[in-house]
Protein backbone atom coordinates (compact mmCIF):
# COMPACT_ATOMS: atom_id res chain seq x y z
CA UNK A 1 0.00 0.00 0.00
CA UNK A 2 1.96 3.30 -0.92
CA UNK A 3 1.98 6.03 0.87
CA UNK A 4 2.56 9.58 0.64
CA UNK A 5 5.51 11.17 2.72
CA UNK A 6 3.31 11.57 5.67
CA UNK A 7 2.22 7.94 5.61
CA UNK A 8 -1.25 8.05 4.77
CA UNK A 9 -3.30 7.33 1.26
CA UNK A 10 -6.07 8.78 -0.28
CA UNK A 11 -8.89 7.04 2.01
CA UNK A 12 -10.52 5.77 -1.23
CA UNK A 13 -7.64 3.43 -1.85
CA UNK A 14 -7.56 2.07 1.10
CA UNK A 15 -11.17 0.87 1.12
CA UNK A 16 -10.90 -0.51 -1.89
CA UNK A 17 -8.13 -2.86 -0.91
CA UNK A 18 -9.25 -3.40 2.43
CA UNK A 19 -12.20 -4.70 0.71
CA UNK A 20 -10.35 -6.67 -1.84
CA UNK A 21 -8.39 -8.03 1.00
CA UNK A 22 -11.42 -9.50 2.98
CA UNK A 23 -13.50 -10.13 -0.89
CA UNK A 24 -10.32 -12.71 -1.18
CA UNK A 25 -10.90 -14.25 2.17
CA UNK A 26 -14.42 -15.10 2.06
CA UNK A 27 -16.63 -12.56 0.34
CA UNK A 28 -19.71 -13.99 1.37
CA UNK A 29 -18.84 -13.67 5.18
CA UNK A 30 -18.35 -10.18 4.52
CA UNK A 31 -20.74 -8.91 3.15
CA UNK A 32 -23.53 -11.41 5.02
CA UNK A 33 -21.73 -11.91 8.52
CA UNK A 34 -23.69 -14.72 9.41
CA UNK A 35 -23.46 -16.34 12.64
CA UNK A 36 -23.48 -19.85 10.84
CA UNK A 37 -20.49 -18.07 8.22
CA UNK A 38 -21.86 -20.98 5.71
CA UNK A 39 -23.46 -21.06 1.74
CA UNK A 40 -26.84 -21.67 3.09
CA UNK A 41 -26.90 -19.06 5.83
CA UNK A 42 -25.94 -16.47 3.42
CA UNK A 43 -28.55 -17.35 0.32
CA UNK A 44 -31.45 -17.07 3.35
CA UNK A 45 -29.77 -13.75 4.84
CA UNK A 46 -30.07 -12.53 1.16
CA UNK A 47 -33.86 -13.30 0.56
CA UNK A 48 -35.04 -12.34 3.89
CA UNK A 49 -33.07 -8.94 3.75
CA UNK A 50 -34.40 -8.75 -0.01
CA UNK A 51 -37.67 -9.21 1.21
CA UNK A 52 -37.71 -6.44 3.88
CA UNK A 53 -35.74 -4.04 0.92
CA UNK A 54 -39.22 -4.84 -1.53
CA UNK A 55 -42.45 -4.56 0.99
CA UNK A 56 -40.74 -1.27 2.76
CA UNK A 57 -40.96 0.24 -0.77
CA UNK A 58 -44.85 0.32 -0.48
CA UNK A 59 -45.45 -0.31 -4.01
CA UNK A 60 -43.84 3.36 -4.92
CA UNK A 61 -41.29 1.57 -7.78
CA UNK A 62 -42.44 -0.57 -10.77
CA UNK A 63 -41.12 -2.90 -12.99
CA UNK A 64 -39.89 -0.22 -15.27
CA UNK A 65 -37.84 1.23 -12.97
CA UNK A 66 -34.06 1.47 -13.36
CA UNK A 67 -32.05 1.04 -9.90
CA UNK A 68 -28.59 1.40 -8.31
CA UNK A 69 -27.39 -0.94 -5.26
CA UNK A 70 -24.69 0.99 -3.02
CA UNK A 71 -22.28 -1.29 -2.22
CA UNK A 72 -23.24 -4.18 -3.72
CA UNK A 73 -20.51 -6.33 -2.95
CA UNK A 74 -20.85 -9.61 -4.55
CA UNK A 75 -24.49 -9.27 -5.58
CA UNK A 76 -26.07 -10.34 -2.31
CA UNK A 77 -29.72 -7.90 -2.75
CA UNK A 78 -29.03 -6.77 -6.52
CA UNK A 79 -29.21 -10.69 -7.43
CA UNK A 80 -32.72 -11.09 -5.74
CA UNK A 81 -34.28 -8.32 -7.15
CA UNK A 82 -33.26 -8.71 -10.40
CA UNK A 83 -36.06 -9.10 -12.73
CA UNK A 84 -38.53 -7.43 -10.99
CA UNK A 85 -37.51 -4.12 -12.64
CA UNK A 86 -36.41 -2.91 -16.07
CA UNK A 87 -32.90 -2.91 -15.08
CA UNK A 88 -30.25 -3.39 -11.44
CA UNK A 89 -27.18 -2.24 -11.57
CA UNK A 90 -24.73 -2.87 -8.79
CA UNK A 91 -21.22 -0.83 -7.67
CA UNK A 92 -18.97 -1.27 -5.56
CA UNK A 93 -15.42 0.40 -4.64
CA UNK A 94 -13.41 -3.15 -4.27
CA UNK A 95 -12.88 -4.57 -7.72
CA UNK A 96 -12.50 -8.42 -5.91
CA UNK A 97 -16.05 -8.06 -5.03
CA UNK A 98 -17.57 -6.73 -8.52
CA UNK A 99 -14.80 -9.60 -10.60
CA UNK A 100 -16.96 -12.45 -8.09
CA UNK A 101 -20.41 -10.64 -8.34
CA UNK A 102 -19.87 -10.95 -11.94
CA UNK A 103 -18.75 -14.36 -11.80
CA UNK A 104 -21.69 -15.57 -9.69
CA UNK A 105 -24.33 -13.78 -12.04
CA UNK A 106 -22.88 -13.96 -15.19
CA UNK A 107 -25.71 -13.76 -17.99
CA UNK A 108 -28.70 -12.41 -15.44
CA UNK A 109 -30.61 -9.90 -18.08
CA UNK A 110 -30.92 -6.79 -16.85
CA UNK A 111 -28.51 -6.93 -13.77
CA UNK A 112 -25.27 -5.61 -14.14
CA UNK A 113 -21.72 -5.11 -11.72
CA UNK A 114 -19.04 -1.98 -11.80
CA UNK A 115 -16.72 -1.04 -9.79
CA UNK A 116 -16.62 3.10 -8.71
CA UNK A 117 -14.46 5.46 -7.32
CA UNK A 118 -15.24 5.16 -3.30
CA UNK A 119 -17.29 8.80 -3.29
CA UNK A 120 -19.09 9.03 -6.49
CA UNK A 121 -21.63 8.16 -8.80
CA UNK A 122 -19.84 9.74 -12.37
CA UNK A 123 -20.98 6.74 -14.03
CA UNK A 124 -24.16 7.42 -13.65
CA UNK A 125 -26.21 10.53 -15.48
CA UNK A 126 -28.21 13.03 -13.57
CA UNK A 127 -31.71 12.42 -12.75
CA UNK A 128 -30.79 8.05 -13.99
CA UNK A 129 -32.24 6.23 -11.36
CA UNK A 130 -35.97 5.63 -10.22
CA UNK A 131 -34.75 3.87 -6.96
CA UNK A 132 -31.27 3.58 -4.94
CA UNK A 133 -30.81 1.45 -1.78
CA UNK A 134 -28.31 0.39 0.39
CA UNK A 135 -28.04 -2.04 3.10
CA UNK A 136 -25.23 -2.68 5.99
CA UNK A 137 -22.82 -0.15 3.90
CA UNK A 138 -23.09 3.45 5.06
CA UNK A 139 -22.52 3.47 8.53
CA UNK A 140 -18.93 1.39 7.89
CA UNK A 141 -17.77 4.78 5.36
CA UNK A 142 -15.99 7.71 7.13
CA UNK A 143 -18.22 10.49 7.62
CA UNK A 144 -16.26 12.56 4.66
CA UNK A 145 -17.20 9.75 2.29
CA UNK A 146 -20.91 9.32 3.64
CA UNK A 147 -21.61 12.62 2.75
CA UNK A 148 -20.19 12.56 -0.88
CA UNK A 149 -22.64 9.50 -1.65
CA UNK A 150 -25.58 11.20 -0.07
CA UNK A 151 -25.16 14.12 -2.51
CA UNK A 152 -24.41 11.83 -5.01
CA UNK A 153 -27.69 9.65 -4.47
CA UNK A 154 -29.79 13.00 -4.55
CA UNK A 155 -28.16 13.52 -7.94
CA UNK A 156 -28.82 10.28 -9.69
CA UNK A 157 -32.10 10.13 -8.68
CA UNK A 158 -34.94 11.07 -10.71
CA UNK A 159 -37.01 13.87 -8.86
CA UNK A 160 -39.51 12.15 -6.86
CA UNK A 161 -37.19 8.76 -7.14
CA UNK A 162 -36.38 6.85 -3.69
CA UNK A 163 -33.28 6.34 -1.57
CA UNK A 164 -33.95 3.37 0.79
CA UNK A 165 -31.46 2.51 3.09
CA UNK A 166 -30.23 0.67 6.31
CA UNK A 167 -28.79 3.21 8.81
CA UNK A 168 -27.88 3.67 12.53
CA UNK A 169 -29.74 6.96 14.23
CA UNK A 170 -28.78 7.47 18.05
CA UNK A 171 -26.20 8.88 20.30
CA UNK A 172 -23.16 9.14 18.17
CA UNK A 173 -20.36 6.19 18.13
CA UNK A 174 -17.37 7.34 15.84
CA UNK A 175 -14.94 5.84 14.37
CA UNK A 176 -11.07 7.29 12.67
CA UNK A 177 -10.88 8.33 9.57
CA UNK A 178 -9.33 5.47 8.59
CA UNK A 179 -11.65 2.74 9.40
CA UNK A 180 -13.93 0.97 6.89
CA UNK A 181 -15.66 -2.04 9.56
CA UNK A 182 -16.47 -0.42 12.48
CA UNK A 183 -20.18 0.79 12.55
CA UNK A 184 -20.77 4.78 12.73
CA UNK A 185 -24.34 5.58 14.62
CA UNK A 186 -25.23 9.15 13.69
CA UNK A 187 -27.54 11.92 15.81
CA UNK A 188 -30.91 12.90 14.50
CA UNK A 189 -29.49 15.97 13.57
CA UNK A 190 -26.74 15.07 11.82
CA UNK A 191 -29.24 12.51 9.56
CA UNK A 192 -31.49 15.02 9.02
CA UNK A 193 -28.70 17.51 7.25
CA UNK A 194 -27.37 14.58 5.15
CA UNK A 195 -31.07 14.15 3.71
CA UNK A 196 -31.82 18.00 3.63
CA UNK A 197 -28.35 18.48 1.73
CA UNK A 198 -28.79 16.02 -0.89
CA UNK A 199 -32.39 17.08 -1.77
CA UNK A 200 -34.12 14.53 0.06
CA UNK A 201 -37.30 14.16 2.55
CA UNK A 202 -37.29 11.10 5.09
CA UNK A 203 -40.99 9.53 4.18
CA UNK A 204 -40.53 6.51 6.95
CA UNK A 205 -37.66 5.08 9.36
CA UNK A 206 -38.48 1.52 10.16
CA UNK A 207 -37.07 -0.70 12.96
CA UNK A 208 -35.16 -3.63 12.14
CA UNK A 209 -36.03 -6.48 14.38
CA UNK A 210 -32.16 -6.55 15.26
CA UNK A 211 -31.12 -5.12 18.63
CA UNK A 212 -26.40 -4.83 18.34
CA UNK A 213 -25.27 -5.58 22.08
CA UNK A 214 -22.10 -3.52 21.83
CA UNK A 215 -23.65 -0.07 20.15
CA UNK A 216 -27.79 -0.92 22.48
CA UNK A 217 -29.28 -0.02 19.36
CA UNK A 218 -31.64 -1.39 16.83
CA UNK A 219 -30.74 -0.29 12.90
CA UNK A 220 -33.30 1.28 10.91
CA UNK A 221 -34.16 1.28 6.93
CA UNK A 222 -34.79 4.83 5.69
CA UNK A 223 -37.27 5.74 2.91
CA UNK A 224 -36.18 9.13 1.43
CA UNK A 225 -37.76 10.69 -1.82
CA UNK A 226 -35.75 13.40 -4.02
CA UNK A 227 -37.72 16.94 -3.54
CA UNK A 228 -34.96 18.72 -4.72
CA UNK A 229 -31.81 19.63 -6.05
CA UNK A 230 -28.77 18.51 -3.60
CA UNK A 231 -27.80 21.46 -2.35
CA UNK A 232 -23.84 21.75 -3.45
CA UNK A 233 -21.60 19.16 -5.86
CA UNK A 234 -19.68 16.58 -4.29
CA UNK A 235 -16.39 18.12 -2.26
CA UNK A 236 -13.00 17.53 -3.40
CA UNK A 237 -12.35 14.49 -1.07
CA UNK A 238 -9.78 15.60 1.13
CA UNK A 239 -9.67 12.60 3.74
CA UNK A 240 -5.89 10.53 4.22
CA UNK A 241 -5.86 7.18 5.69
CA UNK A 242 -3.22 6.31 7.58
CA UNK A 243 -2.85 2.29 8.66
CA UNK A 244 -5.90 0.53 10.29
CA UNK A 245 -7.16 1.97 13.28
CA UNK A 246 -6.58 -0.45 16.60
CA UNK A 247 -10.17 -0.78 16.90
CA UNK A 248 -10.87 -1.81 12.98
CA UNK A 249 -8.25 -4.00 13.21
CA UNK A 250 -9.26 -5.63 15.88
CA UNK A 251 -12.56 -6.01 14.99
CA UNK A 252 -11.62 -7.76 12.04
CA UNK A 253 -9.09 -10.52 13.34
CA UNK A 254 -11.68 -11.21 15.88
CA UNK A 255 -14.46 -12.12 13.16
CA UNK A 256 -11.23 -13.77 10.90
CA UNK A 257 -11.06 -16.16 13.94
CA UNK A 258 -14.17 -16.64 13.96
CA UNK A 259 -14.96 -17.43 10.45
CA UNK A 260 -11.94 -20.28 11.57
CA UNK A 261 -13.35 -21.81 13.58
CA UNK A 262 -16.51 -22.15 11.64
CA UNK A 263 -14.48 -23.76 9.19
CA UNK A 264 -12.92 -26.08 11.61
CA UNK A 265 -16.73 -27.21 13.13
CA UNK A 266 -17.20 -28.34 9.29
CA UNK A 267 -14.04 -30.15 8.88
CA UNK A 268 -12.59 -27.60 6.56
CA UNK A 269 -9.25 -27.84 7.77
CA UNK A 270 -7.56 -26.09 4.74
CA UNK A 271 -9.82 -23.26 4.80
CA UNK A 272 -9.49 -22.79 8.14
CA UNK A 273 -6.11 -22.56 7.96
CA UNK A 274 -6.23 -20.13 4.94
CA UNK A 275 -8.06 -17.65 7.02
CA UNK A 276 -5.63 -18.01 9.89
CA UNK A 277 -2.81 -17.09 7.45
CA UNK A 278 -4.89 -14.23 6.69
CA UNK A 279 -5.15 -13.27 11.03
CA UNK A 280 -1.68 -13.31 10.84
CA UNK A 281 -0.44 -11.05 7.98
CA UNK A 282 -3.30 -8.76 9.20
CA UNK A 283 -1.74 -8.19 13.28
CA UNK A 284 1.73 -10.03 13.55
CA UNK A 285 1.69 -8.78 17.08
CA UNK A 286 -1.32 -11.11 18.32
CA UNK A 287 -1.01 -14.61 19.33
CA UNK A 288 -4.14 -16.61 19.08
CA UNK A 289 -4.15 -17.08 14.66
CA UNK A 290 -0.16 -18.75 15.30
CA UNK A 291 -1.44 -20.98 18.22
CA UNK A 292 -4.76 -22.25 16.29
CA UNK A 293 -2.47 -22.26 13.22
CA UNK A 294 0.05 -24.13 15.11
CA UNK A 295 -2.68 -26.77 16.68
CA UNK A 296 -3.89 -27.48 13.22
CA UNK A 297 -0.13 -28.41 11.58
CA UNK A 298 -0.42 -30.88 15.10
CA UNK A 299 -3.56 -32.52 14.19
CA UNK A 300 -1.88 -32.92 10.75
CA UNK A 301 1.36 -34.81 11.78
CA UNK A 302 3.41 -32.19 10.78
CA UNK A 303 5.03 -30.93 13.91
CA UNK A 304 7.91 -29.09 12.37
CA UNK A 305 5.29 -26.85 10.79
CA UNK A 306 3.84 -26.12 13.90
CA UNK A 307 6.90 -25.58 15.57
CA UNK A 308 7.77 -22.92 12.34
CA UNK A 309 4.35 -21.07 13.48
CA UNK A 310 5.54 -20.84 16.88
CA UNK A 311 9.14 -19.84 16.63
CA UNK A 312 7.59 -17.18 14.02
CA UNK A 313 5.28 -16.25 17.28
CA UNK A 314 7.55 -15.61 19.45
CA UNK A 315 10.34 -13.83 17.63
CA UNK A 316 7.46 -11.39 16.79
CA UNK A 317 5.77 -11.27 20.44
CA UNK A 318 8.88 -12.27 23.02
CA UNK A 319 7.20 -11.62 25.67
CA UNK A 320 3.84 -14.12 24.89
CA UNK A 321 4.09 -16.98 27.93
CA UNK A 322 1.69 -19.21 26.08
CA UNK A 323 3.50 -18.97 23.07
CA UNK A 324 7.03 -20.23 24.87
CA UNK A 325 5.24 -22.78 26.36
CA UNK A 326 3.50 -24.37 22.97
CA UNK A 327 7.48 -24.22 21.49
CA UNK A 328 8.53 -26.10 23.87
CA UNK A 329 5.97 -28.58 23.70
CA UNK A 330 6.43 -29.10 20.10
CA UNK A 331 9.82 -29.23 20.26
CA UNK A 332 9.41 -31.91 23.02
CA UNK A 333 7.14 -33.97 20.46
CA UNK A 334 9.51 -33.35 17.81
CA UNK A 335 12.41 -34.69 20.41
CA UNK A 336 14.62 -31.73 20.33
CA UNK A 337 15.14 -31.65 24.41
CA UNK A 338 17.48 -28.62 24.26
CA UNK A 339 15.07 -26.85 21.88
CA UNK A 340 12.24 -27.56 24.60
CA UNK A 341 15.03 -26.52 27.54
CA UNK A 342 15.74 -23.28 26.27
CA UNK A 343 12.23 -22.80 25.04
CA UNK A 344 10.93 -23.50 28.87
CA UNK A 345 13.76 -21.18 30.14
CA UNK A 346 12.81 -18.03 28.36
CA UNK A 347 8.95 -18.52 29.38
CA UNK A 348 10.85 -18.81 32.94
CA UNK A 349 11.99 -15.40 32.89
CA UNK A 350 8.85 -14.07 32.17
CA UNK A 351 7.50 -14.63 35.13
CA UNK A 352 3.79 -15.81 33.93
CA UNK A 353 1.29 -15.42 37.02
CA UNK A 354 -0.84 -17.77 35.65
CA UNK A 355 -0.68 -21.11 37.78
CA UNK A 356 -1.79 -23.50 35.15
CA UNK A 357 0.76 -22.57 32.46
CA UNK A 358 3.75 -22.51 35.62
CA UNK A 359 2.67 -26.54 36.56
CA UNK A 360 2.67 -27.28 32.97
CA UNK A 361 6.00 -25.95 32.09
CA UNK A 362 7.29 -27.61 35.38
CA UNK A 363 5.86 -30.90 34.45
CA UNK A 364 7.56 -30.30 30.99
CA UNK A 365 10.86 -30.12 33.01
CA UNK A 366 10.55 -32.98 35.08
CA UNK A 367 9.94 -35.29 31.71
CA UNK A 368 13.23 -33.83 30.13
CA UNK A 369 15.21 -34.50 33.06
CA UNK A 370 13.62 -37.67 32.83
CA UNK A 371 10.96 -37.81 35.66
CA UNK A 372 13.39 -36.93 38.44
């Protein structure tokens, strides 16, 4: 990822390859996020979300109407509704996401896949689209970037031409600049000058029978009609990114561990450890993808590889007990005594306070030395 000689990018670039990045992983996870993290979870996610998109409409768009999905990802909603109007046409800032939505829908009449800028709708002509909607996209953009597509959307809309969209309206919960996962809930007031800017009147806000733990908040869909002309262009997009905030990043191992061990309830060993390779490039500095990893190359005879994982561990966290520990256990297995000596000797001089790990390490000692 270049950088400019401040360190940061344009934020545009690095949503598009954060989004490649994860579209390479698994881009059904995410852009579903299923708690199962399976085929079938996501095809029923997709026609029960496509249903709610269709009957909040009311009836208002026919099946002449031309429409745009925001962030379409790999096709998820634009797929389901296709057919029901004249034409669908999906965009998307990651190109990974758009090459596999095309893949997955390749000869669909009427439905179509591009990939966009990040903060724009230049494709598209003034005044284009009867309908635009968006779901589970907007509140992960940084605010700069929200605001250019609201604009945008009052633009490409034909005037009396809908914007329905999921959204999060409460007490705020930011994010950095930087950050393309984390959820961003907005004020009333602040949702009511996006609308008002781009030329668009809220009609309805409807609950979504979803209540998020962390933010204590249900999401909403929003029906908006154009009334009027946006009220300014689209900025100049001034927002730098620099690398991925703590809390993005750790948002996103998390559900990359997660999506492993989904993998590993199904047997999927090689997936599993795909996406654990993945962990690892994305935070070197965290232990738990190198110990699953590690655990994995175990259950596969191949205890040299595991031991490669953990020596890789902890030259890049020195100061992880666990990690010490599980290298000298695998270098017991592989019989390298010294290897497992000087292993348990560094973990030593850590001084771990956690009793387990201390009366496993000592039992480790007592077999090298053979029992005494």
């Amino acid at each position: 990822m270049a950088a400019s000689d401040d360190g940061t990018i344009d934020i545009r670039r690095k949503m598009r390859e954060d989004w490649d990045r994860r579209a390479r992983v698994d881009p059904r996870y995410w852009v579903a996020a299923t708690a199962e993290a399976d085929e079938a979870s996501y095809l029923e996610s997709a026609e029960r979300d496509a249903a709610s998109l269709l009957d909040g409409l009311r009836g208002r768009i026919g099946p002449e109407g031309r429409v745009l999905d925001l962030g379409c990802g790999i096709g998820r909603l634009s797929a389901q509704i296709a057919g029901r109007f004249a034409e669908v046409v999906g965009v998307d800032v990651s190109p990974a996401m758009i090459e596999a939505a095309r893949a997955l829908h390749a000869g669909r009449p009427g439905l179509r896949f591009e990939a966009n800028s990040g903060n724009d709708l230049a494709d598209f002509p003034t005044g284009s689209m009867d309908l635009v909607f968006s779901y589970s996209v907007l509140p992960h953009l940084p605010a700069d970037v929200l605001e250019s597509y609201f604009l945008e959307v009052g633009r490409v809309l034909r005037p009396g031409g809908w914007f329905r969209y999921q959204f999060w309206i409460g007490p705020p919960h930011d994010a950095s600049t930087s950050d393309t996962l984390t959820i961003r809930v907005y004020d009333r007031a602040t949702f009511d000058r996006l609308n008002a800017e781009a030329g668009l009147t809220v009609a309805e806000i409807d609950e979504i029978d979803y209540f998020d733990p962390v933010l204590q908040l249900k999401p909403v869909w929003v029906n908006a009609t154009r009334t009027s002309t946006p009220a300014r262009a689209v900025p100049e997009l001034a927002a730098r990114a620099s690398a991925a905030a703590p809390e993005e990043r750790e948002l996103e191992y998390g559900l990359l561990l997660y999506l492993a061990v989904k993998h590993d309830e199904r047997g999927d060993v090689g997936e599993a450890e795909r996406v654990l390779e993945q962990c690892v490039a994305l935070d070197p500095g965290r232990p738990e993808a190198y110990i699953q990893w590690s655990r994995h190359r175990l259950d596969q005879d191949d205890v040299e590889g595991g031991l490669k994982l953990l020596e890789a561990l902890t030259d890049a966290v020195p100061d992880c007990a666990p990690g010490w520990l599980y290298r000298a256990q695998f270098a017991e297995a592989k019989g390298d005594k010294a290897a497992a000596t000087a292993a348990l000797d560094r973990l030593a001089a850590l001084r771990p306070p956690e009793a387990e790990l201390r009366k496993e390490a000592q039992a480790m000692r007592r077999r090298l030395r053979g029992g005494r």
